[in-house]
Protein backbone atom coordinates (compact mmCIF):
# COMPACT_ATOMS: atom_id res chain seq x y z
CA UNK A 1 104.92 94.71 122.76
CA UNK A 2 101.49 92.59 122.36
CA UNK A 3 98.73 93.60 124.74
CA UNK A 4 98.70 91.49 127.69
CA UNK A 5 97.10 88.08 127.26
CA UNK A 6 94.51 87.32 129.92
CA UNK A 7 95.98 84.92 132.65
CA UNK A 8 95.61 81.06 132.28
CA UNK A 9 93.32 81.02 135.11
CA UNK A 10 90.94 83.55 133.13
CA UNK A 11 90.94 81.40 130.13
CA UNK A 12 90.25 78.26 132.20
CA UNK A 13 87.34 80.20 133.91
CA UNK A 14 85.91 80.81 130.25
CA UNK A 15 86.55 77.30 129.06
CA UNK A 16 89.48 78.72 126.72
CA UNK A 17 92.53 77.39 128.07
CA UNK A 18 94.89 75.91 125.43
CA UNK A 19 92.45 76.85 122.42
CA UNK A 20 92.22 80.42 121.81
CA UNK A 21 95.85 82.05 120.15
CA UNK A 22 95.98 85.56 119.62
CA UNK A 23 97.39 87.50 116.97
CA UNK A 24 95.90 90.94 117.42
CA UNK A 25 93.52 93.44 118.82
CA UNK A 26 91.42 94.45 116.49
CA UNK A 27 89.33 97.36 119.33
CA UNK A 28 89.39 98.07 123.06
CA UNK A 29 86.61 100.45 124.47
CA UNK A 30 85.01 100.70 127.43
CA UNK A 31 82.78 97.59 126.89
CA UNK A 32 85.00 95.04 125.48
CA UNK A 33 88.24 94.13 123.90
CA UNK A 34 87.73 92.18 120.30
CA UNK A 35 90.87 90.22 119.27
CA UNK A 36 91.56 88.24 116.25
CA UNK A 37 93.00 84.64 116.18
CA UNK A 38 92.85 81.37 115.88
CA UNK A 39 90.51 78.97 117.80
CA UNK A 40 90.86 75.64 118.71
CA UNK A 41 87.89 73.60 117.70
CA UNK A 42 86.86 69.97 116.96
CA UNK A 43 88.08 69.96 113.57
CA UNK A 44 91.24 71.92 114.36
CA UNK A 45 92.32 75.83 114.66
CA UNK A 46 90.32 78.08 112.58
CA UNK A 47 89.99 82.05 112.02
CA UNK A 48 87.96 83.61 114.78
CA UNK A 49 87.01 86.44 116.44
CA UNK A 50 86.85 86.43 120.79
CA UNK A 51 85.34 89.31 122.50
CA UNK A 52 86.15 89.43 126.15
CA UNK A 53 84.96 91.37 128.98
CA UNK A 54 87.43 90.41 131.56
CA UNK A 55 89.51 93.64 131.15
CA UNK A 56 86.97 96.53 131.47
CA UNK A 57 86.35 99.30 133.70
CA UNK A 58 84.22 97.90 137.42
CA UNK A 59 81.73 100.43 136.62
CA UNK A 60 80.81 99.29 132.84
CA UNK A 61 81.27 95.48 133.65
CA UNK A 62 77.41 94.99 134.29
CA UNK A 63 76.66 96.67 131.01
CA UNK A 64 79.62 94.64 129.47
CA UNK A 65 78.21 91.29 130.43
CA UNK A 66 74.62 92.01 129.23
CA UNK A 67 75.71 93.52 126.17
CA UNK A 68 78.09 89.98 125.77
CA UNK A 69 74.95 87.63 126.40
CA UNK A 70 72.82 89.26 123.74
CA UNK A 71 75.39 88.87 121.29
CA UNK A 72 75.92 84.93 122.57
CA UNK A 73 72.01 84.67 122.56
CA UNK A 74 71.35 86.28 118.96
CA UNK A 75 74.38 84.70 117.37
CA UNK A 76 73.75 80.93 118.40
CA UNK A 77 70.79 81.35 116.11
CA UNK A 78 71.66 83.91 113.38
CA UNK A 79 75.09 82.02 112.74
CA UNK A 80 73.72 79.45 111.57
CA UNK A 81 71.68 80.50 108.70
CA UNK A 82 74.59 81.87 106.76
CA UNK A 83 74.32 85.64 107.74
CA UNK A 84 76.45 86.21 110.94
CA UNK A 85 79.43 84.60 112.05
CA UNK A 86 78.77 81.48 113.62
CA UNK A 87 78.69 81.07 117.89
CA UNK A 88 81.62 78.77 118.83
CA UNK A 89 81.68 79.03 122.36
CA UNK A 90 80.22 81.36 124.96
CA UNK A 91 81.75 82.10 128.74
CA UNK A 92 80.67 84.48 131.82
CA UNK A 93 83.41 86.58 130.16
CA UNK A 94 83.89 85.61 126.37
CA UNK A 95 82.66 84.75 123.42
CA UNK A 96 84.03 83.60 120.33
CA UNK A 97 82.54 83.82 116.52
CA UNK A 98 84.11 82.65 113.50
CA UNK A 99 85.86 85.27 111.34
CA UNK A 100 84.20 86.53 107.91
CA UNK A 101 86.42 86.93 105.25
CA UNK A 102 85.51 90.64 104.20
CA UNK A 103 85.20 94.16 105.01
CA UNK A 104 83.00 96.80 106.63
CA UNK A 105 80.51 98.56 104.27
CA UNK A 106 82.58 101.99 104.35
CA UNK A 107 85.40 100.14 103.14
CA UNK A 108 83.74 98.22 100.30
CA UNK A 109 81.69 101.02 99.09
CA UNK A 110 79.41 98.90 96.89
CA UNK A 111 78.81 101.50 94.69
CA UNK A 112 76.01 100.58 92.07
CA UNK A 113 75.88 97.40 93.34
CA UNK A 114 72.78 95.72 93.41
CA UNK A 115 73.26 91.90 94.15
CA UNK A 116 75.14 93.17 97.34
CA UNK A 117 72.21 95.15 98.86
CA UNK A 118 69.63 92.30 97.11
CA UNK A 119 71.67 89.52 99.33
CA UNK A 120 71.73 92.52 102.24
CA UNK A 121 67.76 92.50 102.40
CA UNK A 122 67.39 88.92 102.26
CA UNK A 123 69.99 88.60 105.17
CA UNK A 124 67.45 90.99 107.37
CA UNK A 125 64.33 88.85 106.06
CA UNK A 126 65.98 85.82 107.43
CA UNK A 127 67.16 87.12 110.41
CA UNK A 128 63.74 88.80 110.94
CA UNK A 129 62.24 85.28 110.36
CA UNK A 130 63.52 83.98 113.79
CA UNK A 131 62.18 86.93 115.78
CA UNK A 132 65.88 88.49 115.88
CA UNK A 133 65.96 92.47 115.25
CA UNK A 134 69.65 93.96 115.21
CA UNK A 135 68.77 97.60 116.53
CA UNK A 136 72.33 98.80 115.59
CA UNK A 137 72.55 98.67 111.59
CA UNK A 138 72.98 102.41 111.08
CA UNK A 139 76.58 101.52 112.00
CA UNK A 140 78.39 100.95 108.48
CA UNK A 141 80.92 98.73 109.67
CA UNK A 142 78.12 96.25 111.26
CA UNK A 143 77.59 95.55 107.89
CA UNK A 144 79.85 93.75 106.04
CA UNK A 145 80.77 92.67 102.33
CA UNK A 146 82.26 89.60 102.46
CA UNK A 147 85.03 87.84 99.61
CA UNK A 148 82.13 85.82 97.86
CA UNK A 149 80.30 89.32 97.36
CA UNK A 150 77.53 88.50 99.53
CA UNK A 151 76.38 91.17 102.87
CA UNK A 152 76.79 89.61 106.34
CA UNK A 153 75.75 90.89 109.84
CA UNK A 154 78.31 91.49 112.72
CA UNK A 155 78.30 92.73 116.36
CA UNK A 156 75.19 91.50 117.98
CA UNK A 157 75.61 93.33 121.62
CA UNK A 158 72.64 95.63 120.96
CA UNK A 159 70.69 92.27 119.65
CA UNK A 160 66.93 91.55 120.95
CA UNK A 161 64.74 88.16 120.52
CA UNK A 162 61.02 88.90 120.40
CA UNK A 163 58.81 85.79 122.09
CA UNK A 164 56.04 87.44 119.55
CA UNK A 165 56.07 89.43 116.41
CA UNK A 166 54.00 92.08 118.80
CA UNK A 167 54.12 96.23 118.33
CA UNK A 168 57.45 96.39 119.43
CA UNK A 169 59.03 93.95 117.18
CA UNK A 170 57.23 95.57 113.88
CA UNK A 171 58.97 98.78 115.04
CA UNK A 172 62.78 97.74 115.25
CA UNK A 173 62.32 95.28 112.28
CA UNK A 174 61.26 98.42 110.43
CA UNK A 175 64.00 100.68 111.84
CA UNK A 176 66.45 97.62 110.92
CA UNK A 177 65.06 97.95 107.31
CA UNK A 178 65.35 101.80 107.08
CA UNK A 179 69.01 102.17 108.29
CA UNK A 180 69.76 99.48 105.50
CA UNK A 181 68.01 101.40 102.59
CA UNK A 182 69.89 104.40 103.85
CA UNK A 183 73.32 102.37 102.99
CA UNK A 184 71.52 101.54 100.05
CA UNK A 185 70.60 104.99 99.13
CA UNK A 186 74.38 106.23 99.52
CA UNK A 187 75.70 103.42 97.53
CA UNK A 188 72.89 102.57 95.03
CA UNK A 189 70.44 105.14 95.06
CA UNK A 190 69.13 103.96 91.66
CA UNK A 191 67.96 100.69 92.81
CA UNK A 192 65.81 102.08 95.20
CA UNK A 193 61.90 101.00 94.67
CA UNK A 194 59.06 103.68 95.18
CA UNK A 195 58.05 101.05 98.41
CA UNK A 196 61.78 101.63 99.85
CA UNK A 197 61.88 105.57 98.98
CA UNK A 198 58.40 105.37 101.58
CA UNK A 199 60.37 103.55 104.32
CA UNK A 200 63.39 105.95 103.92
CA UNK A 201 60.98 108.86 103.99
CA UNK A 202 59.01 108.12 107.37
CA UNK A 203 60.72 107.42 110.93
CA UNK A 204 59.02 105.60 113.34
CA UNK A 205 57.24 107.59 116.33
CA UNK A 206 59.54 105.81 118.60
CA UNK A 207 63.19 106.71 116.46
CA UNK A 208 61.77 110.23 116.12
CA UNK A 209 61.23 110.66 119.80
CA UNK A 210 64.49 109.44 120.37
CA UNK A 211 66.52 111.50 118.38
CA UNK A 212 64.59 114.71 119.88
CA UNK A 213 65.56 113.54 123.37
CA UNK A 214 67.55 110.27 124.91
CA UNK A 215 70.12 110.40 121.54
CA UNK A 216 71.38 113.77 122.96
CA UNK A 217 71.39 112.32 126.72
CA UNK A 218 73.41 109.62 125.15
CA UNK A 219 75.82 111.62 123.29
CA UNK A 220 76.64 114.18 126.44
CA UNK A 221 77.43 111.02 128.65
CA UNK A 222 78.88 108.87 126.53
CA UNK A 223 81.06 111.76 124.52
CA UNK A 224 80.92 114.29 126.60
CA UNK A 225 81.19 112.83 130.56
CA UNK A 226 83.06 109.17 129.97
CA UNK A 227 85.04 110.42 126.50
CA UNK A 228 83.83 107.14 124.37
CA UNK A 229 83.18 107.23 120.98
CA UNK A 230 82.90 104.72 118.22
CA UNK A 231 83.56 106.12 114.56
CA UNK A 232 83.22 103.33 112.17
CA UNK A 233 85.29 101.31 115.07
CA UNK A 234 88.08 104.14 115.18
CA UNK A 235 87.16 105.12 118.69
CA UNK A 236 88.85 108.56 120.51
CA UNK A 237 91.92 108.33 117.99
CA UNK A 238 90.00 108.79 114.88
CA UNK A 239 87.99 111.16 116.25
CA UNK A 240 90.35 113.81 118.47
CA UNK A 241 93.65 112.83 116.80
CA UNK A 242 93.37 112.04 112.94
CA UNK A 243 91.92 115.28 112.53
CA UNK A 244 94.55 117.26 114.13
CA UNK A 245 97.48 115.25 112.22
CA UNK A 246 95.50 116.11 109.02
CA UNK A 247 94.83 119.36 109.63
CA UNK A 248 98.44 120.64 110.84
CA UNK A 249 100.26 118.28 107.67
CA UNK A 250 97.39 120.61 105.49
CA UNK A 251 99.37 123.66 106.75
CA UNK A 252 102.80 121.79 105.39
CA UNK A 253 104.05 123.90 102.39
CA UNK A 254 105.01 120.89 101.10
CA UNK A 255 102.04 119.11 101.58
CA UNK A 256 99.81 118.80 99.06
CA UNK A 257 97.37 116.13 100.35
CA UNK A 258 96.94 113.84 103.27
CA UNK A 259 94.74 110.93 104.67
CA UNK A 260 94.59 109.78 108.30
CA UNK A 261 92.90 106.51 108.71
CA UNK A 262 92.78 103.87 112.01
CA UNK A 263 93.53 100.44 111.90
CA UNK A 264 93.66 97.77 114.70
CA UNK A 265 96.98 97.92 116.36
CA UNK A 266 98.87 94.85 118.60
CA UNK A 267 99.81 97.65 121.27
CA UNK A 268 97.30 100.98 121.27
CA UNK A 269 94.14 98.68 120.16
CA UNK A 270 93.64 101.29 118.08
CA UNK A 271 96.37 103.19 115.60
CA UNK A 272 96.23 106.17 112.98
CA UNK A 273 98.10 105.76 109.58
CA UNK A 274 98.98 109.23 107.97
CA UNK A 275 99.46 109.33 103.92
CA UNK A 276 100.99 112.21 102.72
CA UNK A 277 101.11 113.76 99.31
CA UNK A 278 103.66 115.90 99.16
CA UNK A 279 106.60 117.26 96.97
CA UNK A 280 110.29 115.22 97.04
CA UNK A 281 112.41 117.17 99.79
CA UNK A 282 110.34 116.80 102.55
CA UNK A 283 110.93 113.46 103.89
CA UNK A 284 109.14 111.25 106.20
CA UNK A 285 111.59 111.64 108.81
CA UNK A 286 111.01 115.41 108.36
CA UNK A 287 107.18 114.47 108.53
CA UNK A 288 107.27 112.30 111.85
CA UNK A 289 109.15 114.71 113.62
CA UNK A 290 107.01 117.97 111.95
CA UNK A 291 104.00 116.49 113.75
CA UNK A 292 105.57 115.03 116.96
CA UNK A 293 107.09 118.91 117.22
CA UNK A 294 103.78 120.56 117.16
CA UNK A 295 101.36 117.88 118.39
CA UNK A 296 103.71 115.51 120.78
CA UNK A 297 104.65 111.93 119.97
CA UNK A 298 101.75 110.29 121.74
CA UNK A 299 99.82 112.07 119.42
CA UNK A 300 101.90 111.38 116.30
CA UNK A 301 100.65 108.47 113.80
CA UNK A 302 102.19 105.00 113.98
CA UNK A 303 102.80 105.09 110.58
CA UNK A 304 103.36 107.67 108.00
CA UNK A 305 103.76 107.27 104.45
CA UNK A 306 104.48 109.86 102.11
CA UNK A 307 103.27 109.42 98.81
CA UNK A 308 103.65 110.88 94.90
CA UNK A 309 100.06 110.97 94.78
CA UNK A 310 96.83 109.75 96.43
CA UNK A 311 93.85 107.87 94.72
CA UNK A 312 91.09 110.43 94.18
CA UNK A 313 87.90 109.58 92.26
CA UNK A 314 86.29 111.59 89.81
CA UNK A 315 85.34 114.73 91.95
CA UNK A 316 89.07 114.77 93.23
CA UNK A 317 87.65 113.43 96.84
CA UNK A 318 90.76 111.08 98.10
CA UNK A 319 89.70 107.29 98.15
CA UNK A 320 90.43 106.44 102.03
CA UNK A 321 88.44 102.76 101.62
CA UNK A 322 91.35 102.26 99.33
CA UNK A 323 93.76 103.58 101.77
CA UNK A 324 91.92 101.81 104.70
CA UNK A 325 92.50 98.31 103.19
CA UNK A 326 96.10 99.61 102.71
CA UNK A 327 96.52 100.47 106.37
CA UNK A 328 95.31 97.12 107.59
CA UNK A 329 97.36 95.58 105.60
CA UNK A 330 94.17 94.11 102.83
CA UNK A 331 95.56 94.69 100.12
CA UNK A 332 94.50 91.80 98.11
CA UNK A 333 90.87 92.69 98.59
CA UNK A 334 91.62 95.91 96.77
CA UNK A 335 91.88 95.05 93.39
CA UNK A 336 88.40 95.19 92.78
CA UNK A 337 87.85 98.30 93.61
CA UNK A 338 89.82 100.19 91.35
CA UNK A 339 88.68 102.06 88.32
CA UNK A 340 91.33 102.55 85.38
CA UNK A 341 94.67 101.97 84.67
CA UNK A 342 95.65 105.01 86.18
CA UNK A 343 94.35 104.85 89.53
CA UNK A 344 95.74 100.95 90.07
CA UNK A 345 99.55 102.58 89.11
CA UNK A 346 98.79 105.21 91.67
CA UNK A 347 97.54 102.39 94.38
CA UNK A 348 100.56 99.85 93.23
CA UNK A 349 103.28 102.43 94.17
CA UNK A 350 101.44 102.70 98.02
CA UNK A 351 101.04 99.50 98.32
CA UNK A 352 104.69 98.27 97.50
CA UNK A 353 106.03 100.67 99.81
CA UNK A 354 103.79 100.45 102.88
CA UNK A 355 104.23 100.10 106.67
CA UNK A 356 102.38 98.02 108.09
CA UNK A 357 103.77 94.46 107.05
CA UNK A 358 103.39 93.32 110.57
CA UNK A 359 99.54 92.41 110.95
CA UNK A 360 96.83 90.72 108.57
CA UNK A 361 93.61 90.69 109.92
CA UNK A 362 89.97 92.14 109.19
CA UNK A 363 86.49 93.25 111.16
C-alpha cells in the first residue's frame, strides 16, 4: 500500500491540485517527505521531484518551512543556469524541481574521472557567481552525476544568498570548494593541482571551530535525543538495521558474502535490500526467515537476493554502487561502470533475477 497522498484540499492550498501524480517516495525524515512523479506543467507532465512539508512533526514544522524557502529561493536562480534542477512551482508547503536524470556521487564513483569534477568546479563557479553558497556539499549524494556525464547540484534547504561578496560569503564559498576537492581527492586524487592540495589542507577558522564544538551538539540532539540521521539519504534503516542484517547473515555458515543497501520504498519511505553470497542449499526462503528468527520481521529486509557471487573490485571490496543501482531498480545506468568481461557476467546474473521490478526512479 502507497503512502497516503496528501488530501485535495492540501494540494489546492499549495496550488497542486490536478497536476502533481505520484509514483513514489523517494525519503521521509523529520523535515520533509521527497516524492517522485510527474508534474503537470504548461507544456504537459514531466519528471519531477515535490518536497512537501505538510506531513511533519508540529515541533520541526518551523524548521521545515525555512529550510523549504531556502531551497525555493536558491533554486529559482541556480535552476536556471544548467546546474540544479529547475524551480517549477513553490507553495507555503511544497515545492517542486524537475528531476535529473542521474545518480548520487557514491553511486557513480567517478573514479579517474576528470571532465566530471572539471564540469563539478565550474558548476560551483557559476553558482558562486550569483552570490549562492550551498553550505551542505560534504554530503555525496548532493552531488550528482547526471546521464550526459556532467555534475549537478541538488537539495538546496541549507542554501544562503549573500546581498555582498562580504567575509562571510568568502568563507562558505571556500568551504563549498573544499568539500568538493575532498570528492575529488577520493575519486581522482591525481588530478588534484598543488593550489587544490592547499585548499584541502587548511580549514577555515569558522569549520574548525565548529567541528570542536556545535558539530558534536548537533550530533547528540539530532542522533542521540530525536534519533535522525541521514546516511547518504538512508536515514535510521541504513544506519541501525543494515548493519545488523549484515552482520548476523556474516555468521551464516553458508554465507559467504553479503551487501545491505537502502533504496526509496512506496510504503517504509525508506527500504533495505540484502544480497547474499552464499552456497546452493540455503535458500532465500531459509534466508528471510533466518533473519526474521533472530532479528524480527520489522527488522528483516524487503528484499533479499541470494546470489552465486558478488561484484568485488580489485582489492576484493564488494561493489555496493553497483548493487545500489540494482536495488533501485537503475540498471541501465550500470553498464558503464563495469570493468571486464567477468565482472558484467557476475552483474548480468543479479540483475536478471532481481526484486525490485516494481519502482523506477532516481535522487
Amino acid at each position: 500500500m502507497d503512502a497516503p497522498n496528501p488530501t485535495d484540499r492540501e494540494y489546492r492550498a499549495d496550488g497542486l491540485d490536478g497536476r502533481w501524480r505520484r509514483t513514489v517516495v523517494l525519503k521521509h525524515d523529520l523535515f520533509s517527505m521527497v516524492e517522485r512523479g510527474r508534474f503537470l506543467g504548461p507544456d504537459g507532465e514531466i519528471d519531477a521531484v515535490l518536497r512537501r512539508i505538510d506531513g511533519v512533526p508540529w515541533w520541526t514544522r518551523a524548521i521545515a518551512r525555512h529550510f523549504l524557502n531556502r531551497e525555493a529561493r536558491a533554486l529559482a536562480v541556480a535552476g536556471s543556469l544548467d546546474i540544479a534542477p529547475q524551480l517549477l512551482h513553490a507553495g507555503p508547503n511544497a515545492l517542486v524541481r524537475r528531476f535529473i536524470d542521474g545518480v548520487a556521487l557514491h553511486i557513480a564513483r567517478p573514479l579517474g574521472d576528470r571532465a566530471y569534477f572539471r564540469s563539478a568546479k565550474a558548476a560551483l563557479n557559476a553558482l558562486h557567481r550569483t552570490g549562492i553558497c550551498h553550505n551542505d556539499l560534504a554530503k555525496e549524494q548532493n552531488w550528482l552525476r547526471g546521464a550526459d556525464g556532467r555534475a549537478y547540484l541538488t537539495d538546496f534547504q541549507l542554501a544562503a544568498r549573500f546581498r555582498r561578496r562580504g567575509r562571510l560569503f568568502r568563507i562558505a564559498a571556500y568551504e563549498d570548494l573544499r568539500h568538493l576537492l575532498k570528492h575529488k581527492r577520493s575519486y581522482a586524487p591525481e588530478a588534484l593541482t598543488p593550489a587544490e592540495r592547499r585548499v584541502l589542507a587548511r580549514k577555515s577558522l569558522l569549520t574548525r571551530a565548529w567541528m570542536a564544538t556545535g558539530k558534536r551538539v548537533y550530533y547528540w540532539v539530532t542522533r542521540g535525543i530525536i534519533g535522525y540521521s541521514d546516511r547518504e539519504g538512508g536515514g535510521p534503516r541504513l544506519v541501525d538495521d543494515a548493519p545488523a542484517i549484515a552482520a548476523r547473515f556474516k555468521a551464516h555458515a553458508q554465507v559467504r558474502g553479503v551487501a545491505v543497501v537502502a533504496f526509496p520504498d512506496r510504503r517504509a519511505g525508506t527500504g533495505l535490500y540484502a544480497f547474499i553470497e552464499a552456497e546452493s542449499p540455503l535458500t532465500e526462503t531459509a534466508a528471510r526467515d533466518f533473519i526474521a528468527d533472530t532479528l524480527g520481521r520489522t527488522k528483516a529486509p524487503e528484499h533479499l537476493q541470494l546470489v552465486t557471487a558478488l561484484p568485488r573490485n580489485a582489492a576484493g571490496e564488494v561493489r555496493t554502487e553497483i548493487l545500489q543501482l540494482i536495488a533501485m531498480n537503475q540498471v541501465d545506468l550500470i553498464a558503464p561502470l563495469l570493468r571486464s568481461d567477468t565482472e558484467r557476467q557476475v552483474v548480468d546474473r543479479i540483475v536478471r533475477n532481481r526484486h525490485n521490478l516494481r519502482d523506477r526512479f532516481a535522487f
